[in-house]
Structure formats: structure tokens, C-alpha cells
Protein backbone atom coordinates (compact mmCIF):
# COMPACT_ATOMS: atom_id res chain seq x y z
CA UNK A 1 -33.18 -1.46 -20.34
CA UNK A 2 -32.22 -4.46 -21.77
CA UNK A 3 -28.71 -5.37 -23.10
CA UNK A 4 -28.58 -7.79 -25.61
CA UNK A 5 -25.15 -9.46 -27.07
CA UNK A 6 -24.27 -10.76 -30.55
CA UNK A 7 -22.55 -13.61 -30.83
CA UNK A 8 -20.96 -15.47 -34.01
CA UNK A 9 -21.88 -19.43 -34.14
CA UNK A 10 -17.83 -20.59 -32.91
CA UNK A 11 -18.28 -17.92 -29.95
CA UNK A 12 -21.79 -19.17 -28.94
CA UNK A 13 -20.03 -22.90 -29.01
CA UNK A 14 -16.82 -22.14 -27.13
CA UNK A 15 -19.16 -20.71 -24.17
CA UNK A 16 -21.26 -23.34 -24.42
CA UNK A 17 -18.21 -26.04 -24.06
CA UNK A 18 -16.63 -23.94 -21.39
CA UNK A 19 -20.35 -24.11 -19.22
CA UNK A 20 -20.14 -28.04 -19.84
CA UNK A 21 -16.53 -28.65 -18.43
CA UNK A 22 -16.17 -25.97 -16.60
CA UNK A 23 -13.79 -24.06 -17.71
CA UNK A 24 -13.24 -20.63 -16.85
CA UNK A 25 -12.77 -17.69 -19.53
CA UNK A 26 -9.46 -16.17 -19.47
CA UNK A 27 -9.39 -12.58 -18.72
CA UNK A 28 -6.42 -11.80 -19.68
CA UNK A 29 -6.77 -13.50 -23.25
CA UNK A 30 -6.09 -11.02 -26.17
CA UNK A 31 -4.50 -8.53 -24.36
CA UNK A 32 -0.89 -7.68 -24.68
CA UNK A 33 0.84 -7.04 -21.16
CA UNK A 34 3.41 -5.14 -20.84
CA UNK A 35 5.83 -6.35 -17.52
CA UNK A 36 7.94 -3.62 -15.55
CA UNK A 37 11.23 -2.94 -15.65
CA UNK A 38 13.61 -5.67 -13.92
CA UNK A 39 9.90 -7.92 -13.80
CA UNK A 40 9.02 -11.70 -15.26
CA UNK A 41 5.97 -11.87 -16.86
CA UNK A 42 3.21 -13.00 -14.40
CA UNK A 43 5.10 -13.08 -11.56
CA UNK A 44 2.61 -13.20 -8.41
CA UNK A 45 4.65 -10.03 -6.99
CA UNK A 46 4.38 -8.01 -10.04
CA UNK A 47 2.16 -5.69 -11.09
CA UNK A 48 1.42 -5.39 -14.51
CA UNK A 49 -0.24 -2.92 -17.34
CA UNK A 50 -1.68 -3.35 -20.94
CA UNK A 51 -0.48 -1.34 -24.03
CA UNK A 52 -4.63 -0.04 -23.51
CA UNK A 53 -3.62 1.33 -20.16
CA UNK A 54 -0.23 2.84 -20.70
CA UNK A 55 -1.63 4.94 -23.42
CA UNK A 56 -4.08 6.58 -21.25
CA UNK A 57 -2.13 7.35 -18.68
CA UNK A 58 0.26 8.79 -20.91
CA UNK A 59 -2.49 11.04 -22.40
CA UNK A 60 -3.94 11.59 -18.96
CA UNK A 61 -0.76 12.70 -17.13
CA UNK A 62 0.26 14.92 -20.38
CA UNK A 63 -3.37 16.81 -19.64
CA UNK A 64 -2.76 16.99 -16.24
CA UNK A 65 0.60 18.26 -16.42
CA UNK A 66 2.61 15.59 -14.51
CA UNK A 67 6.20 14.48 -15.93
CA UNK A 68 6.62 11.17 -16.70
CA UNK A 69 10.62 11.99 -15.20
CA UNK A 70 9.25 12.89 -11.74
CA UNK A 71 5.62 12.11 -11.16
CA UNK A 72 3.79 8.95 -11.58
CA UNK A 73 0.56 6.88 -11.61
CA UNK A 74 -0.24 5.84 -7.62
CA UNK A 75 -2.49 2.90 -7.94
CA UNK A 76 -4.16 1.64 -4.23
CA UNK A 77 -6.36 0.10 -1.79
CA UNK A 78 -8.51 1.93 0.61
CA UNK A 79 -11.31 0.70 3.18
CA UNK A 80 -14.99 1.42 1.85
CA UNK A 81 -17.51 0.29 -0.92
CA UNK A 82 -19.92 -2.37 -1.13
CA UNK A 83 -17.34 -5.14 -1.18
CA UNK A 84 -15.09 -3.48 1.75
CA UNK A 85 -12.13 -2.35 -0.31
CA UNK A 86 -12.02 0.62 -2.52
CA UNK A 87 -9.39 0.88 -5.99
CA UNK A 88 -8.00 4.35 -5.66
CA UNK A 89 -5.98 5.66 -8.89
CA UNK A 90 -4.46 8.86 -9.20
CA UNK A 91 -1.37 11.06 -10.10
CA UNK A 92 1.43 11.76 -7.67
CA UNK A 93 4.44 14.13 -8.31
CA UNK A 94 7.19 11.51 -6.77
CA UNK A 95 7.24 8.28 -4.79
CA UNK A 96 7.09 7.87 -1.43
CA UNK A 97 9.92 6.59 0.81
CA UNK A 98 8.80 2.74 1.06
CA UNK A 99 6.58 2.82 -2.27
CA UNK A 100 7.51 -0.17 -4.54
CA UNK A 101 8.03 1.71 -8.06
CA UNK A 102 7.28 -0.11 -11.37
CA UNK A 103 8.51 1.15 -15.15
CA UNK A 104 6.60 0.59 -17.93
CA UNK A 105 7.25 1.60 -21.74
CA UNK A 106 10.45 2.20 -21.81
CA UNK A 107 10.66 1.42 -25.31
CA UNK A 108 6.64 1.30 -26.41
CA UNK A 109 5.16 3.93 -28.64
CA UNK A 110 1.73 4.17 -28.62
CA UNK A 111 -0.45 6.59 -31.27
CA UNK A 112 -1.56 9.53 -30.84
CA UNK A 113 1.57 9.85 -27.64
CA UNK A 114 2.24 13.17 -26.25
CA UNK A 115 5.11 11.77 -24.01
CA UNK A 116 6.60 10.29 -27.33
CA UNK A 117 7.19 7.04 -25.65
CA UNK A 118 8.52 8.16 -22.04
CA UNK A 119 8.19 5.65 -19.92
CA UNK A 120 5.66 5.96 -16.78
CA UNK A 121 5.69 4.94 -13.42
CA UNK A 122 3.67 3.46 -11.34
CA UNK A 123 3.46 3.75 -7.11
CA UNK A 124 2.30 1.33 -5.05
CA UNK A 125 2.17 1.48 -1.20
CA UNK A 126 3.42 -1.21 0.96
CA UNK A 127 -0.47 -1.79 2.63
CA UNK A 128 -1.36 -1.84 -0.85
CA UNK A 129 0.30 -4.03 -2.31
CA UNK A 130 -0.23 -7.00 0.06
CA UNK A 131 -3.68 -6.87 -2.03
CA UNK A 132 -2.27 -5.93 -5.85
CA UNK A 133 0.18 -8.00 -5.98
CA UNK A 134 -0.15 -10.23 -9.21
CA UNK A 135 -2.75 -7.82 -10.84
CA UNK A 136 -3.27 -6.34 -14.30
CA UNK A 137 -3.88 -2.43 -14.72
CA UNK A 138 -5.94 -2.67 -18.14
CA UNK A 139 -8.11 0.39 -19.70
CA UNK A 140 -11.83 -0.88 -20.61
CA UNK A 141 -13.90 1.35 -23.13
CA UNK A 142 -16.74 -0.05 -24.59
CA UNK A 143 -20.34 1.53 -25.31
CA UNK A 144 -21.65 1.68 -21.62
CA UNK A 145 -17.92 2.00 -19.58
CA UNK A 146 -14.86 3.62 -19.77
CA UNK A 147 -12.02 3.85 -17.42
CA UNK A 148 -9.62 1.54 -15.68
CA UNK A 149 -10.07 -1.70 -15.07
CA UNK A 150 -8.14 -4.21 -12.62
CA UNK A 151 -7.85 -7.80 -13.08
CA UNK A 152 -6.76 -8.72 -10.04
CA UNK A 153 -6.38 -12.29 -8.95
CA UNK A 154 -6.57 -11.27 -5.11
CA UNK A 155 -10.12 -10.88 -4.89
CA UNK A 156 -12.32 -13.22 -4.05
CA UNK A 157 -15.91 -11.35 -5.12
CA UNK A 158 -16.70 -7.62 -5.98
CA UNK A 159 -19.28 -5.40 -6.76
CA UNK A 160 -21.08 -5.31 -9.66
CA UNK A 161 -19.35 -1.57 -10.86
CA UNK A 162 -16.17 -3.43 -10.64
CA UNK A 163 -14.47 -0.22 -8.00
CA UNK A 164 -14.67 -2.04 -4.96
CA UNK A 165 -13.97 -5.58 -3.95
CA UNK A 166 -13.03 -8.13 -1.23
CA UNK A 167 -10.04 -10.53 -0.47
């Protein structure tokens, strides 16, 4: 099947200039980040989220039945895939004893919210986080994908799903 992309005359120009000099296309442009609790925006050992992503897991943990109070988001790195290293994402009812725990939303409303603006929290693993560190948790749905997507500035190439990657 072919895929075929529509671009306006100033796009088609800005990605033509950016072949030219070289430049490389922001990934992060348009999005609004959201930094955790006690955090500084981009900070190399932060993890971050976009508004995108903290609805979802808002509307995923209120299907699943997790409280935003006790439970949280675990986000990870596991051997496997085509690139050698596997994203794992799932719901956990509490931390773990050396997890480093991030807060986001504290005071963000999204629509259609059935936490009503609880924050959530997010677990990350020590091994984990030696190869997170400095990325974006961002939620991705277009015509052909939907689900989570990480932006993270660790790897050096992935696969072409985007769910597994190298560092």
C-alpha cells in the first residue's frame, strides 16, 4: 500500500531548507510537556510526559481500576526486540523500594477526565532509568497508530515499529 502525505507550500519549503543545511526536525516541537513534581524542564535526569499522554493514562488507569493515590504508571526497559531493548509500560499498584517516582498533573485538567485532575505517577526502575533518563512519554494517534510513544534521546537507532531500540 502506498502512503502518500500532503503538504502545504511553507511545509514542503521548511523540509526542503532543513535537507540543505542540515538541520534536524524537532520532535518535541508543538507539544506541551508537562515536567514532574520538584523537576526543571529538560533536565537530562528527568523524565517527562505530554498533556496527550497524561490524559490517557488517566482514562486508562480509571478503566483498569488503579488509584491514582496508590498505584501508578511503571514505564521500563527490558532485553529483546529487533533493536535489543524492549519499552515495557504498564500499571502497578505502588512503587517499589528503590523506584525513582515522578508526579505529573497536579494541577492539569484534561477533558473528558475521570480522575478530575488527580495527579498520576509514574515508576521507573533504577536499571531502567540509566536508559530513560531525559525522555518524553507522549501519546501518538493518528490514522495508522495509536498508543504511546517515547522520544527518547538515549537511543541511538530503533526499529521501524518504534517498541524496541538500542543505546
Amino acid at each position: 500500500m502506498a502512503m502518500v502525505t500532503i503538504q502545504t507550500a511553507a511545509e514542503l519549503e521548511a523540509s526542503r531548507h532543513q535537507a540543505v543545511s542540515g538541520e534536524k526536525k524537532d520532535p518535541l516541537a508543538g507539544m506541551k510537556l508537562l515536567t514532574a513534581e520538584g523537576q526543571e524542564p529538560r533536565a537530562k535526569n528527568a523524565i517527562e510526559i505530554t498533556e496527550k499522554a497524561l490524559k490517557r493514562i488517566r482514562i486508562a488507569m480509571a478503566k483498569e481500576g488503579v488509584s491514582p493515590e496508590q498505584g501508578g504508571l511503571r514505564v521500563g526497559i527490558q532485553g529483546g526486540g529487533c533493536s535489543g531493548l524492549s519499552y515495557s509500560i504498564r500499571f502497578d499498584s505502588q512503587p517499589r523500594e528503590r523506584d525513582r517516582v515522578y508526579v505529573f498533573g497536579a494541577d492539569v485538567e484534561t477533558a473528558g477526565d475521570p480522575t478530575r485532575g488527580a495527579p498520576i505517577r509514574v515508576f521507573v526502575d533504577p536499571k531502567s532509568f540509566l536508559y530513560l533518563a531525559g525522555m518524553v512519554l507522549d501519546f501518538e494517534e493518528t490514522l495508522m497508530r495509536q498508543g504511546f510513544n517515547f522520544i527518547n534521546p538515549n537511543s541511538s537507532k530503533s526499529c521501524g515499529c518504534g517498541s524496541s531500540f538500542s543505546a
